[in-house]
Each structure stands twice: as C-alpha cells, then as structure tokens.
N, C-alpha and C. Protein backbone atom coordinates (compact mmCIF):
# COMPACT_ATOMS: atom_id res chain seq x y z
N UNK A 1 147.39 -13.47 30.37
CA UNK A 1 148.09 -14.04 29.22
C UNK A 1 147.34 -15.24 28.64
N UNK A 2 145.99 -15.28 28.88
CA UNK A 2 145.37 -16.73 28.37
C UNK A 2 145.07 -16.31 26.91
N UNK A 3 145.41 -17.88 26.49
CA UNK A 3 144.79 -17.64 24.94
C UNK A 3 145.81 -16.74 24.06
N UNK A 4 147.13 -16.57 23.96
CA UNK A 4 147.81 -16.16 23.28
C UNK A 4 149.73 -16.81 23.18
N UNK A 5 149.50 -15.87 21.94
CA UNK A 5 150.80 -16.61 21.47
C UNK A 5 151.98 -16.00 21.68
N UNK A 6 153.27 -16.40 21.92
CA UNK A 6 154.21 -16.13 22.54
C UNK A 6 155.51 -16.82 22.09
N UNK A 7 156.44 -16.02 21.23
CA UNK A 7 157.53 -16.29 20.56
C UNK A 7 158.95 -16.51 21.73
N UNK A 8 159.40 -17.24 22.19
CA UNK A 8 160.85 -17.72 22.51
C UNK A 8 161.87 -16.43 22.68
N UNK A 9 162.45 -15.66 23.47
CA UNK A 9 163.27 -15.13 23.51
C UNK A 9 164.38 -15.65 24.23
N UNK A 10 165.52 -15.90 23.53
CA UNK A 10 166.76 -16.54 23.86
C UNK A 10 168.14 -15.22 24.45
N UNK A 11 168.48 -15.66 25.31
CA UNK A 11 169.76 -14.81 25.28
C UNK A 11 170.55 -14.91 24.50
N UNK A 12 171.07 -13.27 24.17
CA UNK A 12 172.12 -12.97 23.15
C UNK A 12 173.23 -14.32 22.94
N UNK A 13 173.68 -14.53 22.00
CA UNK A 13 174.86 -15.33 21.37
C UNK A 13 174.15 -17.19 21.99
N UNK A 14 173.17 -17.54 22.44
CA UNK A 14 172.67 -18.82 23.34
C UNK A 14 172.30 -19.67 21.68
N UNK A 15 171.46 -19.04 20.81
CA UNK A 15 171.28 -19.87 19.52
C UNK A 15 171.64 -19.45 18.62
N UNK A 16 172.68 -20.42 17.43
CA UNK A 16 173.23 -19.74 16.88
C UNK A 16 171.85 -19.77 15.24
N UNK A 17 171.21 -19.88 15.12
CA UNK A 17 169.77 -19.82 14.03
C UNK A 17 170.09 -18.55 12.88
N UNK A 18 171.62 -19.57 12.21
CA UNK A 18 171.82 -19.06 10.75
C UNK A 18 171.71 -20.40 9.70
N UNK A 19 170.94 -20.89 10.22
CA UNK A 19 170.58 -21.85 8.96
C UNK A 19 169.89 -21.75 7.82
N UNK A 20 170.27 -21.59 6.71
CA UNK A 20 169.02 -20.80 5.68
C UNK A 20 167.47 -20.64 6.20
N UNK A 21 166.45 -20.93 5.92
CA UNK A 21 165.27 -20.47 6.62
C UNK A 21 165.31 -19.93 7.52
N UNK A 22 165.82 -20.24 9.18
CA UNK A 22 166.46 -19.78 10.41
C UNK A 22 166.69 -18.36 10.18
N UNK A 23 166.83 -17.74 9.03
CA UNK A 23 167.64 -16.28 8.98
C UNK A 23 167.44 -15.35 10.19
N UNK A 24 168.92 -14.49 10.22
CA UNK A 24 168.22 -14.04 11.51
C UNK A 24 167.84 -12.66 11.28
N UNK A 25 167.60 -12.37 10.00
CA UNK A 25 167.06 -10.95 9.41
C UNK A 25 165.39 -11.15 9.59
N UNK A 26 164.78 -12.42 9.94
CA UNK A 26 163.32 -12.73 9.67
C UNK A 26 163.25 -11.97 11.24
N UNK A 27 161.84 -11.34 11.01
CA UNK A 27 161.27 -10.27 11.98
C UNK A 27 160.93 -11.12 13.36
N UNK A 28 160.54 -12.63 13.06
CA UNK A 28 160.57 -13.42 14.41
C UNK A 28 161.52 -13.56 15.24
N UNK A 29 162.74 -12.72 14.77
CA UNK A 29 163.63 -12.83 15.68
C UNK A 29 163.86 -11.45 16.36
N UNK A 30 163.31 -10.65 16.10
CA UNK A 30 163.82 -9.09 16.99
C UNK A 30 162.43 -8.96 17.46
N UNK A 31 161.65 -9.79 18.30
CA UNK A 31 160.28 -9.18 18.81
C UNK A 31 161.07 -8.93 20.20
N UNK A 32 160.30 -7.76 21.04
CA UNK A 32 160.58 -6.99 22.00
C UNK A 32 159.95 -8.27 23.18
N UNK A 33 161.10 -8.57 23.95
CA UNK A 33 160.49 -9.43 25.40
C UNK A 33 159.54 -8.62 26.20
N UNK A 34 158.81 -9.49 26.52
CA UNK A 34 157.70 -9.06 27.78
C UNK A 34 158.94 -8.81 29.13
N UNK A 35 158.82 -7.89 30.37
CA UNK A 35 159.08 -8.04 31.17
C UNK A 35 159.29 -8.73 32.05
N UNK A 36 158.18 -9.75 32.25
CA UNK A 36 157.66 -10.90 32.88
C UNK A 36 156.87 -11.69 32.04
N UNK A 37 156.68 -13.38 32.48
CA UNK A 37 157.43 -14.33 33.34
C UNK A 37 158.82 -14.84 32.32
N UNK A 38 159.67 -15.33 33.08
CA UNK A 38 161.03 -16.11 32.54
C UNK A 38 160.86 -17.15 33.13
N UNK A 39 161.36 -18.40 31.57
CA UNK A 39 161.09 -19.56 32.16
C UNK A 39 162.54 -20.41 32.49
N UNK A 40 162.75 -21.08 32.82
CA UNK A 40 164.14 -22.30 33.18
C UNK A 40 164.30 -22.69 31.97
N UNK A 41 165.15 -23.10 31.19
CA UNK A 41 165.08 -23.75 29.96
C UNK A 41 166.39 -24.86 30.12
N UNK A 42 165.96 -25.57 29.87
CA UNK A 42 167.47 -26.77 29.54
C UNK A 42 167.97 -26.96 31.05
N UNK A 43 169.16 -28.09 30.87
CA UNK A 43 169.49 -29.15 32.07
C UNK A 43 169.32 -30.49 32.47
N UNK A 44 169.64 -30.73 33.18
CA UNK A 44 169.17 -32.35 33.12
C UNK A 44 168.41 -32.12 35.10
N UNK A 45 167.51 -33.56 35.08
CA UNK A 45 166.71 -33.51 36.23
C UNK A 45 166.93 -35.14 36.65
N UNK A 46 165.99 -35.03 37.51
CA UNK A 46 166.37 -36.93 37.51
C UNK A 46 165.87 -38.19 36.61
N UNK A 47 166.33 -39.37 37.17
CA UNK A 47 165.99 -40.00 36.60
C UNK A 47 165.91 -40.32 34.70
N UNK A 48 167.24 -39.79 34.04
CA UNK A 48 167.64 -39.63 32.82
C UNK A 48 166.62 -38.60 32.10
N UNK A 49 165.67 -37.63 32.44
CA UNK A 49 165.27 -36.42 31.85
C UNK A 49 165.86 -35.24 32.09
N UNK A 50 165.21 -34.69 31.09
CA UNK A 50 165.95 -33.44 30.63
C UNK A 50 165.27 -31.87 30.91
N UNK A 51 165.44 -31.22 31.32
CA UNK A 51 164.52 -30.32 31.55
C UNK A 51 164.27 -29.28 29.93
N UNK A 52 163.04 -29.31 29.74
CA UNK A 52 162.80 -28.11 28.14
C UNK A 52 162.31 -27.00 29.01
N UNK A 53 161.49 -26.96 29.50
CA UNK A 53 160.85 -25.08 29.66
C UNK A 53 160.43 -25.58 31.33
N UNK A 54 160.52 -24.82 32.21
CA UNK A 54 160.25 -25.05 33.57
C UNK A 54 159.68 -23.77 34.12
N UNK A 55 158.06 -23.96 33.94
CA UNK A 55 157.37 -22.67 35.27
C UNK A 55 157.46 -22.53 36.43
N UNK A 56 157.84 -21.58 37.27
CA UNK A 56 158.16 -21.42 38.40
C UNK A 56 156.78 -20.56 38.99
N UNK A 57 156.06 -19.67 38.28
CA UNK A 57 155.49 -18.84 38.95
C UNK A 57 153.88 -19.19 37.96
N UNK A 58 153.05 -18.49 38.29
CA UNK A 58 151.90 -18.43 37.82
C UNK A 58 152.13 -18.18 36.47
N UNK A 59 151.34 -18.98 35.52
CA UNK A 59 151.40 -19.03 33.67
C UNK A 59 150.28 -19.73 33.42
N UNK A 60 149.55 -19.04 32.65
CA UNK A 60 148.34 -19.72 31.91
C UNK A 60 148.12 -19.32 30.24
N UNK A 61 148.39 -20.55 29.86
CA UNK A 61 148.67 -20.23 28.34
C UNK A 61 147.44 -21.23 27.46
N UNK A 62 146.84 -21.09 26.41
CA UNK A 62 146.19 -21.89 26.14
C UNK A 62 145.29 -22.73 26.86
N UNK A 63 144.46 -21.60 27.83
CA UNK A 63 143.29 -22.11 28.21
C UNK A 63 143.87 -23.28 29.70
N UNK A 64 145.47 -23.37 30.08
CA UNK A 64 146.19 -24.51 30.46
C UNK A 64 146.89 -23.71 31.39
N UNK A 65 146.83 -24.22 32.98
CA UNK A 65 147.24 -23.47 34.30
C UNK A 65 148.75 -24.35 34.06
N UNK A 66 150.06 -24.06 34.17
CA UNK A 66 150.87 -24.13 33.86
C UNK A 66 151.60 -23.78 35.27
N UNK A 67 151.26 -23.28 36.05
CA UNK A 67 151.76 -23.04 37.28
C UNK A 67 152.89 -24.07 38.14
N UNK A 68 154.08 -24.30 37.89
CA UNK A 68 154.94 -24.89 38.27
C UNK A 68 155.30 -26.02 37.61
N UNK A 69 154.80 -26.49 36.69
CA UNK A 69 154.73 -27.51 35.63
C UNK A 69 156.75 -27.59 35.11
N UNK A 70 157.45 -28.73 34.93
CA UNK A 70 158.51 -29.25 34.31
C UNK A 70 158.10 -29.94 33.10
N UNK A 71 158.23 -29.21 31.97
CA UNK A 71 158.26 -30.04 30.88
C UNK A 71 159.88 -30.63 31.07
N UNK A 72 159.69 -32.33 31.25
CA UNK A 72 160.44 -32.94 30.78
C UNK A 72 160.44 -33.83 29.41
N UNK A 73 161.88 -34.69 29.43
CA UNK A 73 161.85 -35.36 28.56
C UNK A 73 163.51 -36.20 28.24
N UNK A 74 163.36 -37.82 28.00
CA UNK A 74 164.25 -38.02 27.83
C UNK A 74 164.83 -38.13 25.87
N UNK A 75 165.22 -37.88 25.49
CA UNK A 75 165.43 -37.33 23.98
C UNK A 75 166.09 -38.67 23.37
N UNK A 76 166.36 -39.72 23.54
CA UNK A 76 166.61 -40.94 23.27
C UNK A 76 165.57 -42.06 23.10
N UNK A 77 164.56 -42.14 24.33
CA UNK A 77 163.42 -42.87 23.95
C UNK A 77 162.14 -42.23 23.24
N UNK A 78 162.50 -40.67 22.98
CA UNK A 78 161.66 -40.00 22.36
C UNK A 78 161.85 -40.09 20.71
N UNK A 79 162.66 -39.54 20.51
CA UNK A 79 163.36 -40.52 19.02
C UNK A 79 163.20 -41.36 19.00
N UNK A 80 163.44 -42.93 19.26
CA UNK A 80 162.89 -44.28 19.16
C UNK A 80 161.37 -44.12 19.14
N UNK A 81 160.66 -43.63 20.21
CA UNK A 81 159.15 -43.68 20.27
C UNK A 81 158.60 -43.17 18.86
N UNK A 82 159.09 -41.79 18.36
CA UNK A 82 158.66 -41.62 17.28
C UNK A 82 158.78 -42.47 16.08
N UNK A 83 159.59 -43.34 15.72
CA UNK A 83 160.21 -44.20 14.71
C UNK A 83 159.03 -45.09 14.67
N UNK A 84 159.06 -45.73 16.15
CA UNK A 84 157.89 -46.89 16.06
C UNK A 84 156.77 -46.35 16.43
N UNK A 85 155.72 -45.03 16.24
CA UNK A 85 155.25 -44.48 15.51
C UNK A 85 154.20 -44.46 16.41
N UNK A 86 155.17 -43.89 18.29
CA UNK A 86 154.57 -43.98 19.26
C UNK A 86 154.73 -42.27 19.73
N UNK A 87 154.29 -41.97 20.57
CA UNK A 87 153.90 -40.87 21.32
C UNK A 87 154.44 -40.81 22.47
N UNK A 88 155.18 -39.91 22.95
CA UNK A 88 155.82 -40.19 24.38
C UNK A 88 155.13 -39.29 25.29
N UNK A 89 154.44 -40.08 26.13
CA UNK A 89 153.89 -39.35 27.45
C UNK A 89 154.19 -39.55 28.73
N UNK A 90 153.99 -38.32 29.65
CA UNK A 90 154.47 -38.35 30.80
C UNK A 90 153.17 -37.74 31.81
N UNK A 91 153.08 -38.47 32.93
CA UNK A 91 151.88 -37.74 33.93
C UNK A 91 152.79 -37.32 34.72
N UNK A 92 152.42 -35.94 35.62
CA UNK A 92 153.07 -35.20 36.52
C UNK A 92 151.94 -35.23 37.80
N UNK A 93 152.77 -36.02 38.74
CA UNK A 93 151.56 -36.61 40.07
C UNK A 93 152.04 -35.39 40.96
N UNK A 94 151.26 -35.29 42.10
CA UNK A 94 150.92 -34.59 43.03
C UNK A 94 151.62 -33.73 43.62
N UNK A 95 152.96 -35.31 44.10
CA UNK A 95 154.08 -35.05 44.58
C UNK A 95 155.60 -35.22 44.27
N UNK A 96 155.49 -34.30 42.75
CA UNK A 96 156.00 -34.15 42.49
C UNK A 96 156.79 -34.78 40.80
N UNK A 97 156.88 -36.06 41.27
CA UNK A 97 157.16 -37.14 40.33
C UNK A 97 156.53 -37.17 39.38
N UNK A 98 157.54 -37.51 38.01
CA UNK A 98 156.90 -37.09 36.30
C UNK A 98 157.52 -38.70 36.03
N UNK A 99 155.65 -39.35 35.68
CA UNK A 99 156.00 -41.52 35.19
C UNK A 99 155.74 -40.94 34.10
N UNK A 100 156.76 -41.82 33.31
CA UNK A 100 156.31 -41.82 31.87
C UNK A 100 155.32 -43.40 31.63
N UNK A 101 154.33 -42.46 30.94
CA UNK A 101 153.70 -43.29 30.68
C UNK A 101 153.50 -44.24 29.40
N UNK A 102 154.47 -43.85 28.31
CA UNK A 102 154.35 -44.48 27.07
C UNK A 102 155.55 -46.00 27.17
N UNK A 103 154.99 -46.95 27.28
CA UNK A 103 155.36 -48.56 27.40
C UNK A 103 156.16 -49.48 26.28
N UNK A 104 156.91 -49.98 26.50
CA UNK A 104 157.56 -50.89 25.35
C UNK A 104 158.11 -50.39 24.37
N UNK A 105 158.71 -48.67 24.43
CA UNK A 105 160.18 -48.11 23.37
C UNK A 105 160.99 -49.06 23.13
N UNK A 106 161.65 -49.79 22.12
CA UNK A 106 162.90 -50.51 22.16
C UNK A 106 163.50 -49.32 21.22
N UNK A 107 164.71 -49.53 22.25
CA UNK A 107 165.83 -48.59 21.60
C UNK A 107 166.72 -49.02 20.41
N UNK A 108 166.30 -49.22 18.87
CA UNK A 108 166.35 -49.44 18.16
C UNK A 108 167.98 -48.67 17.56
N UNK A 109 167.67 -47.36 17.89
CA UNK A 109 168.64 -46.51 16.70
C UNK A 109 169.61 -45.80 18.45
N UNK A 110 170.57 -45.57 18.75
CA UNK A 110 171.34 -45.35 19.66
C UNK A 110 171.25 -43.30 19.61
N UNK A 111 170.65 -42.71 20.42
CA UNK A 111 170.44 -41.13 20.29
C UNK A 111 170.88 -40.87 21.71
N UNK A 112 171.16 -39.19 21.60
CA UNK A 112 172.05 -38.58 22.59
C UNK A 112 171.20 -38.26 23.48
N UNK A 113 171.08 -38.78 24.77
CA UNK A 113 169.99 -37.93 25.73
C UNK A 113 170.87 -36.63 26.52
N UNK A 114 171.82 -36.57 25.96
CA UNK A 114 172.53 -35.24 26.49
C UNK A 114 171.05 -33.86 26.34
N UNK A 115 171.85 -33.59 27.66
CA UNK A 115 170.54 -32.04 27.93
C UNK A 115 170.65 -30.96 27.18
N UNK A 116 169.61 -30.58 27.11
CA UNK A 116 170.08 -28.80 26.29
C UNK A 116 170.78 -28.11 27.55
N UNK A 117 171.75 -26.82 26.76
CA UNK A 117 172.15 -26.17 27.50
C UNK A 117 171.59 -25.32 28.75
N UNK A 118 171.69 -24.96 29.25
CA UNK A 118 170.91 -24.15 30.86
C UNK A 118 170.80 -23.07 30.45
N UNK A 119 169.85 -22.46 30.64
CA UNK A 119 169.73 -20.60 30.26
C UNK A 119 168.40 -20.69 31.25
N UNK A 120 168.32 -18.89 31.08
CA UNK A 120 166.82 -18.79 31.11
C UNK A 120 166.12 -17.99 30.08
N UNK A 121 165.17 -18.00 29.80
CA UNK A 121 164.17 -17.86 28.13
C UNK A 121 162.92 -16.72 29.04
N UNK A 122 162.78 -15.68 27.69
CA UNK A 122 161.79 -14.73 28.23
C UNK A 122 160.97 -14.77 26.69
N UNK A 123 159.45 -14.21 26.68
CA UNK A 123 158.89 -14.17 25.77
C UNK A 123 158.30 -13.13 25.25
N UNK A 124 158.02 -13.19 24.45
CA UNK A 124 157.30 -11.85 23.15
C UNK A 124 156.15 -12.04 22.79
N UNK A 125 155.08 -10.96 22.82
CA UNK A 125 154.02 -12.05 22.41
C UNK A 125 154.08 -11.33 20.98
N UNK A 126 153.27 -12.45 20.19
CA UNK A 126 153.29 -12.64 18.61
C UNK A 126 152.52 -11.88 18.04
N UNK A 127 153.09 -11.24 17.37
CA UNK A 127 152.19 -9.65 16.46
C UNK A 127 151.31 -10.87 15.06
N UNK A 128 150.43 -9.57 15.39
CA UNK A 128 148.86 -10.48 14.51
C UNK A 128 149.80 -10.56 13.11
N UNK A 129 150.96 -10.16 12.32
CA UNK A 129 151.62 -10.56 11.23
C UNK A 129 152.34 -12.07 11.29
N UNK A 130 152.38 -12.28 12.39
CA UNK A 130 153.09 -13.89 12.53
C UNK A 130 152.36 -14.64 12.88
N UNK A 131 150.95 -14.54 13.48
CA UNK A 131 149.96 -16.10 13.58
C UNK A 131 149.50 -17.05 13.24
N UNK A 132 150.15 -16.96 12.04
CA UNK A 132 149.84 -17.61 10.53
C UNK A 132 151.21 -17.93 10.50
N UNK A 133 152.57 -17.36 11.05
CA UNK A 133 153.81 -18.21 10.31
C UNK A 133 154.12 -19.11 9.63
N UNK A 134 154.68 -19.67 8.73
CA UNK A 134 155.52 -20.35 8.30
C UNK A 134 156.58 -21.08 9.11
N UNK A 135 157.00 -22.03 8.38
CA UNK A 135 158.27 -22.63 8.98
C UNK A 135 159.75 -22.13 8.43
N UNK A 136 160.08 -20.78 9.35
CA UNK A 136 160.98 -20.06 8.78
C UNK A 136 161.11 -18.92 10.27
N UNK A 137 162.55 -18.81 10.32
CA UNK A 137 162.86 -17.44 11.41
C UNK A 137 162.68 -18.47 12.46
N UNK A 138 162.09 -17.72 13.71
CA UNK A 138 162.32 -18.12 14.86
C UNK A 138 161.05 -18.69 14.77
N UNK A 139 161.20 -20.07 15.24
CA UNK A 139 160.02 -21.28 15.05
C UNK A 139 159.89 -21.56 16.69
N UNK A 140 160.18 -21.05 17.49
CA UNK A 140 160.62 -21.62 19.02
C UNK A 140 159.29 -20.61 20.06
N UNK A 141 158.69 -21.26 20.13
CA UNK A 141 156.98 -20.49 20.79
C UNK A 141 156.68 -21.12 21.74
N UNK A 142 155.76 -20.68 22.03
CA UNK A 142 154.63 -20.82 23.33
C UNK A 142 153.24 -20.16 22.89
N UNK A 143 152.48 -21.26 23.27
CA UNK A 143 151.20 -21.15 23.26
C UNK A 143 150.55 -20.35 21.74
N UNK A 144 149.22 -20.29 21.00
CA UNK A 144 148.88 -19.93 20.14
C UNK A 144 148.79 -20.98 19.07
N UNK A 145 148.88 -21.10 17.63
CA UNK A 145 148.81 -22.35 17.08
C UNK A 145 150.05 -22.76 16.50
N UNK A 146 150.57 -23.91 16.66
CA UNK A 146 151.78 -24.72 16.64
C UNK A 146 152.02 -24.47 14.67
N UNK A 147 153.18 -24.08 14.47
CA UNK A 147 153.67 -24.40 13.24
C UNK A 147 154.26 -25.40 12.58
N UNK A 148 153.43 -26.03 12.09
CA UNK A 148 153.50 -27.35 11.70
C UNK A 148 154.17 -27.66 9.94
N UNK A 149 155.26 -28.60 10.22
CA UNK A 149 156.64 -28.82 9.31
C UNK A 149 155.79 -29.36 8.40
N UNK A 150 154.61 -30.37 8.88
CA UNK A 150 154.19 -31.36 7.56
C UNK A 150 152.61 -31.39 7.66
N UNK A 151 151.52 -31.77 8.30
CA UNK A 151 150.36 -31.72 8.63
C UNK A 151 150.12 -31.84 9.85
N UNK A 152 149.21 -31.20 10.38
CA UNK A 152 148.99 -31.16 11.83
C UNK A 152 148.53 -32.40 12.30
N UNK A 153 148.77 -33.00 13.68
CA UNK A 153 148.79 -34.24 14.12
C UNK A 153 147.97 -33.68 15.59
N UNK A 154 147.39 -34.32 16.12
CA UNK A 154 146.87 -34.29 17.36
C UNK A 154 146.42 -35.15 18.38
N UNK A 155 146.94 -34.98 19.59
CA UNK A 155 147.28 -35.58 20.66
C UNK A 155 146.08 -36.04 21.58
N UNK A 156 145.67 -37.28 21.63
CA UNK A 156 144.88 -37.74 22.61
C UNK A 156 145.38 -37.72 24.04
N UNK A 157 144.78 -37.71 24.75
CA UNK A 157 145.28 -37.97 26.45
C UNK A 157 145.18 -39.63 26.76
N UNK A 158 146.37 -40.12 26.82
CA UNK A 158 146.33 -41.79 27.08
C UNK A 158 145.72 -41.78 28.28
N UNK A 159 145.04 -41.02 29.37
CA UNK A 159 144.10 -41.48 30.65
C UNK A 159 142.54 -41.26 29.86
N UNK A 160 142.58 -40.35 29.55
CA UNK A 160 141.46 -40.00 29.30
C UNK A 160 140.67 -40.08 27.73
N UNK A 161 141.43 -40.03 27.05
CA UNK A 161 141.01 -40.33 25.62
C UNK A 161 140.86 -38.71 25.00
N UNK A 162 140.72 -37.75 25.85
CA UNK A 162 140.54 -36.25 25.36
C UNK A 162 141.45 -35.53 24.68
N UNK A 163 141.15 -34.91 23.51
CA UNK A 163 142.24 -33.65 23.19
C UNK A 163 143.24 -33.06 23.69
N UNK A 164 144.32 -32.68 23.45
CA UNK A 164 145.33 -32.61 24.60
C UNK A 164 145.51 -30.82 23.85
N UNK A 165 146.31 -29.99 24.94
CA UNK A 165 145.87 -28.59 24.25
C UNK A 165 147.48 -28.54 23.82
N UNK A 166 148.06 -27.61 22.69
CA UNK A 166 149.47 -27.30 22.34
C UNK A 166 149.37 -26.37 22.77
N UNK A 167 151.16 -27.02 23.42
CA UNK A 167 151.85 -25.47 24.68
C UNK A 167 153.13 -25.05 24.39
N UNK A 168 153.74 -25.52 23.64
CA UNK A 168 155.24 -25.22 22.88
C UNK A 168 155.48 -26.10 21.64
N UNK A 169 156.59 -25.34 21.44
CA UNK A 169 157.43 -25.85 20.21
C UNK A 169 159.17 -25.78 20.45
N UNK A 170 159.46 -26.70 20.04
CA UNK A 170 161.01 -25.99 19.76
C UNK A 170 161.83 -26.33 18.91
N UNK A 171 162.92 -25.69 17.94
CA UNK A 171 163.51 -26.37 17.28
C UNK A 171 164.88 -26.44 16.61
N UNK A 172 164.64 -27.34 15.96
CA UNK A 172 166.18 -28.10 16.09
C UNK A 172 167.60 -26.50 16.13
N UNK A 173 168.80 -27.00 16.50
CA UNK A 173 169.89 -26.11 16.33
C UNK A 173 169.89 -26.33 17.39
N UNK A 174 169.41 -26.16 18.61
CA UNK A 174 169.54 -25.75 19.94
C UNK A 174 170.78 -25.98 20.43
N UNK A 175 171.41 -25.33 21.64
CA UNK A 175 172.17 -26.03 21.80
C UNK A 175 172.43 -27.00 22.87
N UNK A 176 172.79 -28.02 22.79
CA UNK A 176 172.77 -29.42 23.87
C UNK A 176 174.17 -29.41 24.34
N UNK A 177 175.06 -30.53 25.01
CA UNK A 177 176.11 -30.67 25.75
C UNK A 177 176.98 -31.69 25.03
N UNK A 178 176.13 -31.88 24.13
CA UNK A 178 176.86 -33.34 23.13
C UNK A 178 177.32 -32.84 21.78
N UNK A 179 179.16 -32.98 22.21
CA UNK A 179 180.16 -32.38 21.83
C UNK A 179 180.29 -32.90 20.31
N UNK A 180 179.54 -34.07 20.24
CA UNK A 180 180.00 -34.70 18.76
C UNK A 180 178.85 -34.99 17.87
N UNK A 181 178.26 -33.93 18.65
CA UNK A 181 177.03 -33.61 17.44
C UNK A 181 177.15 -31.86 17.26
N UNK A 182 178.24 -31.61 17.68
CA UNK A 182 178.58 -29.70 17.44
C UNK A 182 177.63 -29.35 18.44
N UNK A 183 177.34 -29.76 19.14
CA UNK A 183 176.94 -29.05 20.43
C UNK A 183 175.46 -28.54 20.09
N UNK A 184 174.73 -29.19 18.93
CA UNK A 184 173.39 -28.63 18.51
C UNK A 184 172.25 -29.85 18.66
N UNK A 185 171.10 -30.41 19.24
CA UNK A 185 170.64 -31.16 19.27
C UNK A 185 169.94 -31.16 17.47
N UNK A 186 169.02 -32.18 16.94
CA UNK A 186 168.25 -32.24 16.55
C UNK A 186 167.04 -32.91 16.30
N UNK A 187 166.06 -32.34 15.76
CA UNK A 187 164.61 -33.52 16.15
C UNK A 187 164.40 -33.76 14.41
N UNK A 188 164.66 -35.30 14.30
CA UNK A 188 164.30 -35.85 13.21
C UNK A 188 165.57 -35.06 12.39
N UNK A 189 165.14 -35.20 11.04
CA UNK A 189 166.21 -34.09 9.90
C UNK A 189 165.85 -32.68 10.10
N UNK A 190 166.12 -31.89 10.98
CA UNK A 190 166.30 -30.80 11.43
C UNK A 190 164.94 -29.85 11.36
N UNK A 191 164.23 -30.83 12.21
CA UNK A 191 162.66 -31.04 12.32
C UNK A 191 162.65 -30.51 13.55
N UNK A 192 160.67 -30.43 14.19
CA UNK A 192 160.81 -28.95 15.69
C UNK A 192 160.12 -30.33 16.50
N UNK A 193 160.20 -30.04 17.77
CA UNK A 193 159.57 -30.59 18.40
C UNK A 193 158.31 -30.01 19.12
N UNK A 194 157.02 -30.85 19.20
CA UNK A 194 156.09 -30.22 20.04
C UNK A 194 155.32 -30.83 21.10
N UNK A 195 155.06 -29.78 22.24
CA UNK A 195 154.63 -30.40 23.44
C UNK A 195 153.33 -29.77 23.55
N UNK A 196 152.10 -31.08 23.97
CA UNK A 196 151.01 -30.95 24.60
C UNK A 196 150.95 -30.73 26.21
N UNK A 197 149.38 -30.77 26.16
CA UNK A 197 149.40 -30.81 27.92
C UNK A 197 147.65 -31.34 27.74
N UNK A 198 147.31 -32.12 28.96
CA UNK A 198 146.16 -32.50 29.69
C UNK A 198 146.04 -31.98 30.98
N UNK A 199 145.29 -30.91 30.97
CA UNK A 199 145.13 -29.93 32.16
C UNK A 199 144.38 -30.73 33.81
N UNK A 200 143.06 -31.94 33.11
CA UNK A 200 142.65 -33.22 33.81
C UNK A 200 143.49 -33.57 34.37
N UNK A 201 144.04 -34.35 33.63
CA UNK A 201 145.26 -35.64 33.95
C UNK A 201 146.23 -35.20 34.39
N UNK A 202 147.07 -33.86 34.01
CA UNK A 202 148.54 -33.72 34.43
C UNK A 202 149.32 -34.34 33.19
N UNK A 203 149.10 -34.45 32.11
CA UNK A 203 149.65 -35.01 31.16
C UNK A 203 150.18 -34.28 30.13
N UNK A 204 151.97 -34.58 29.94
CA UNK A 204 152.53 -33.70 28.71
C UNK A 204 152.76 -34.80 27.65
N UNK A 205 152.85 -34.65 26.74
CA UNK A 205 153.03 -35.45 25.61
C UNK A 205 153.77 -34.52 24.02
N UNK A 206 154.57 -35.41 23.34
CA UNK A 206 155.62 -34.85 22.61
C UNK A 206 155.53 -36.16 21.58
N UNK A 207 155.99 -34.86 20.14
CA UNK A 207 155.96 -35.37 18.95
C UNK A 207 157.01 -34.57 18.43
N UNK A 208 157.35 -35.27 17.38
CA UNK A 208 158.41 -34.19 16.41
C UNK A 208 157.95 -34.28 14.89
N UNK A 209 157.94 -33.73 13.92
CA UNK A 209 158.00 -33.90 12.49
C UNK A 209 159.34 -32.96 11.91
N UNK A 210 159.88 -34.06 11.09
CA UNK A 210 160.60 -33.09 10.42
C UNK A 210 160.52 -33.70 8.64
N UNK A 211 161.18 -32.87 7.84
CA UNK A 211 161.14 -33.15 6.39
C UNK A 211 161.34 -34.64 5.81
C-alpha cells in the first residue's frame, strides 16, 4: 500500500455529510472498502487527547511506516495554536508517550476538546478520477495528495527542520460528544483538518484551513 491514496470509509448512518458540497450523490462517497486494514477512529486517551485514526497493525502510507502510530490531539489548544498562527506538534517516544511539543498556546478563544465519536474506519483506495479532487463529497483520506481548502501549506519537523510527509485529512461535520455544538465538531468555518508525520523524529503535526 505505499505511495497511495486512500478515501475514509465510515460506517453506515456514523456521518451525516449532507451539507451542500458534502453531497452524498458525489462518487467519493460509494468507493468499495478494501478488506483490510481498519483503523480505531475517535475517543479520548490520556492526558486531555483525543484519539483521530489509530494503527494497530502494519500500514505504510506515503513512503511513512505507520505501524502502531496514535494520531492524537487535543482540539482546544489546536484551535488556539492555529489563531496565533502556530502549528501543533507532538513527538511519539519509544515508550509509548505522545509530548506535545508546540510551547506557549494561550487559550485565547474557549473550544470543545470533547472527542470524536468511537467507530472503526476502513478504506478505499482512490480511483485515478479523484486524485486531483476538489473540495467537495467525501474530503476524509489517507495518504496521496491532501486537498487543500485555500493554498497548500507545508510542515517543517520542529527537531529536525525537514519536510514532514501528509498522512490524513479530515473534515469538519464529524461527529464529536459535544451536545451543544449538535454533536458535530468543526475545524475553523467548516474547514478540514490535516495531519503530517516525521518518520526520523516520530513527529505528527496538524493544521486546519478553512474559508
């Protein structure tokens, strides 16, 4: 599976993605799941993060060994970080433990770190008609090139200073646990979020753009 792209498959009735663009007549949404691998998606973990996509078994996507890897994230200082026009990173050490490494967030604007909902997520890989997508239909991927809301942005590795490779996306609607936001998270004005990786370092890192 190296080096390819791979569309989000959600369980039936899990997202509700009738938001105009979102349509769910757009062909990114009926691609046929692969058999194998399924990832963990959503929950909360320790230490106020959140779990987004969790490998359990062997995955190599984008050139990037992925093999047991927790994308976390806490969704409160990640919003703030973006505002003050920071980058939120996290190293994943040896044993176990994910430090965030991005310093001095002040929590400016008050956001929900409520978790996304718990499921588990299987994938499709992306027919040569969608590699080029748009921001429209099912925007929620893995690996291949990130669909980008406004201009593409790219991620240094705060250890190392190197390129960081894109390994997901996800976006807004989802659904979270926080009842008084309708039970749908969102990134920015109903903007996607995206996660790097530093294969060196152990380093994930996250941005959002929205309109």
């Amino acid at each position: 599976m190296q080096n390819q792209s791979f569309h989000i498959i959600f369980a039936e009735g899990y997202y509700k993605h009738t938001l105009g663009f979102r349509s769910k007549d757009h062909a990114s949404w009926n691609l046929p799941p692969l058999p194998a691998p399924s990832f963990r998606f959503g929950g909360a973990v320790a230490n106020d993060l959140n779990l987004l996509i969790g490998v359990d078994g062997n995955f190599v996507v984008n050139d990037c060994d992925l093999t047991r890897v927790d994308f976390v994230i806490n969704f409160e200082e990640f919003f703030n970080a973006q505002i003050q026009e920071k980058y939120l990173f996290y190293q994943h050490l040896a044993n176990g433990e994910i430090r965030q490494l991005t310093q001095n967030i002040e929590i400016e604007y008050p956001y929900s770190n409520y978790p996304l909902k718990e499921t588990q997520i299987r994938i499709a890989e992306t027919p040569q008609s969608l590699l080029k997508q748009k921001w429209e239909g099912n925007c929620n991927k893995i690996g291949g090139e990130p669909i980008w809301v406004q201009q593409p942005e790219a991620l240094l590795c705060p250890i190392s200073g190197d390129p960081m490779q894109f390994i997901f996306q996800l976006d807004s609607g989802l659904p979270d646990l926080n009842e008084r936001n309708a039970n749908e998270i969102m990134f920015g004005n109903d903007g996607i979020l995206y996660a790097f990786w530093s294969s060196a370092e152990r380093v994930s890192g996250y941005l959002w753009q929205c309109t």
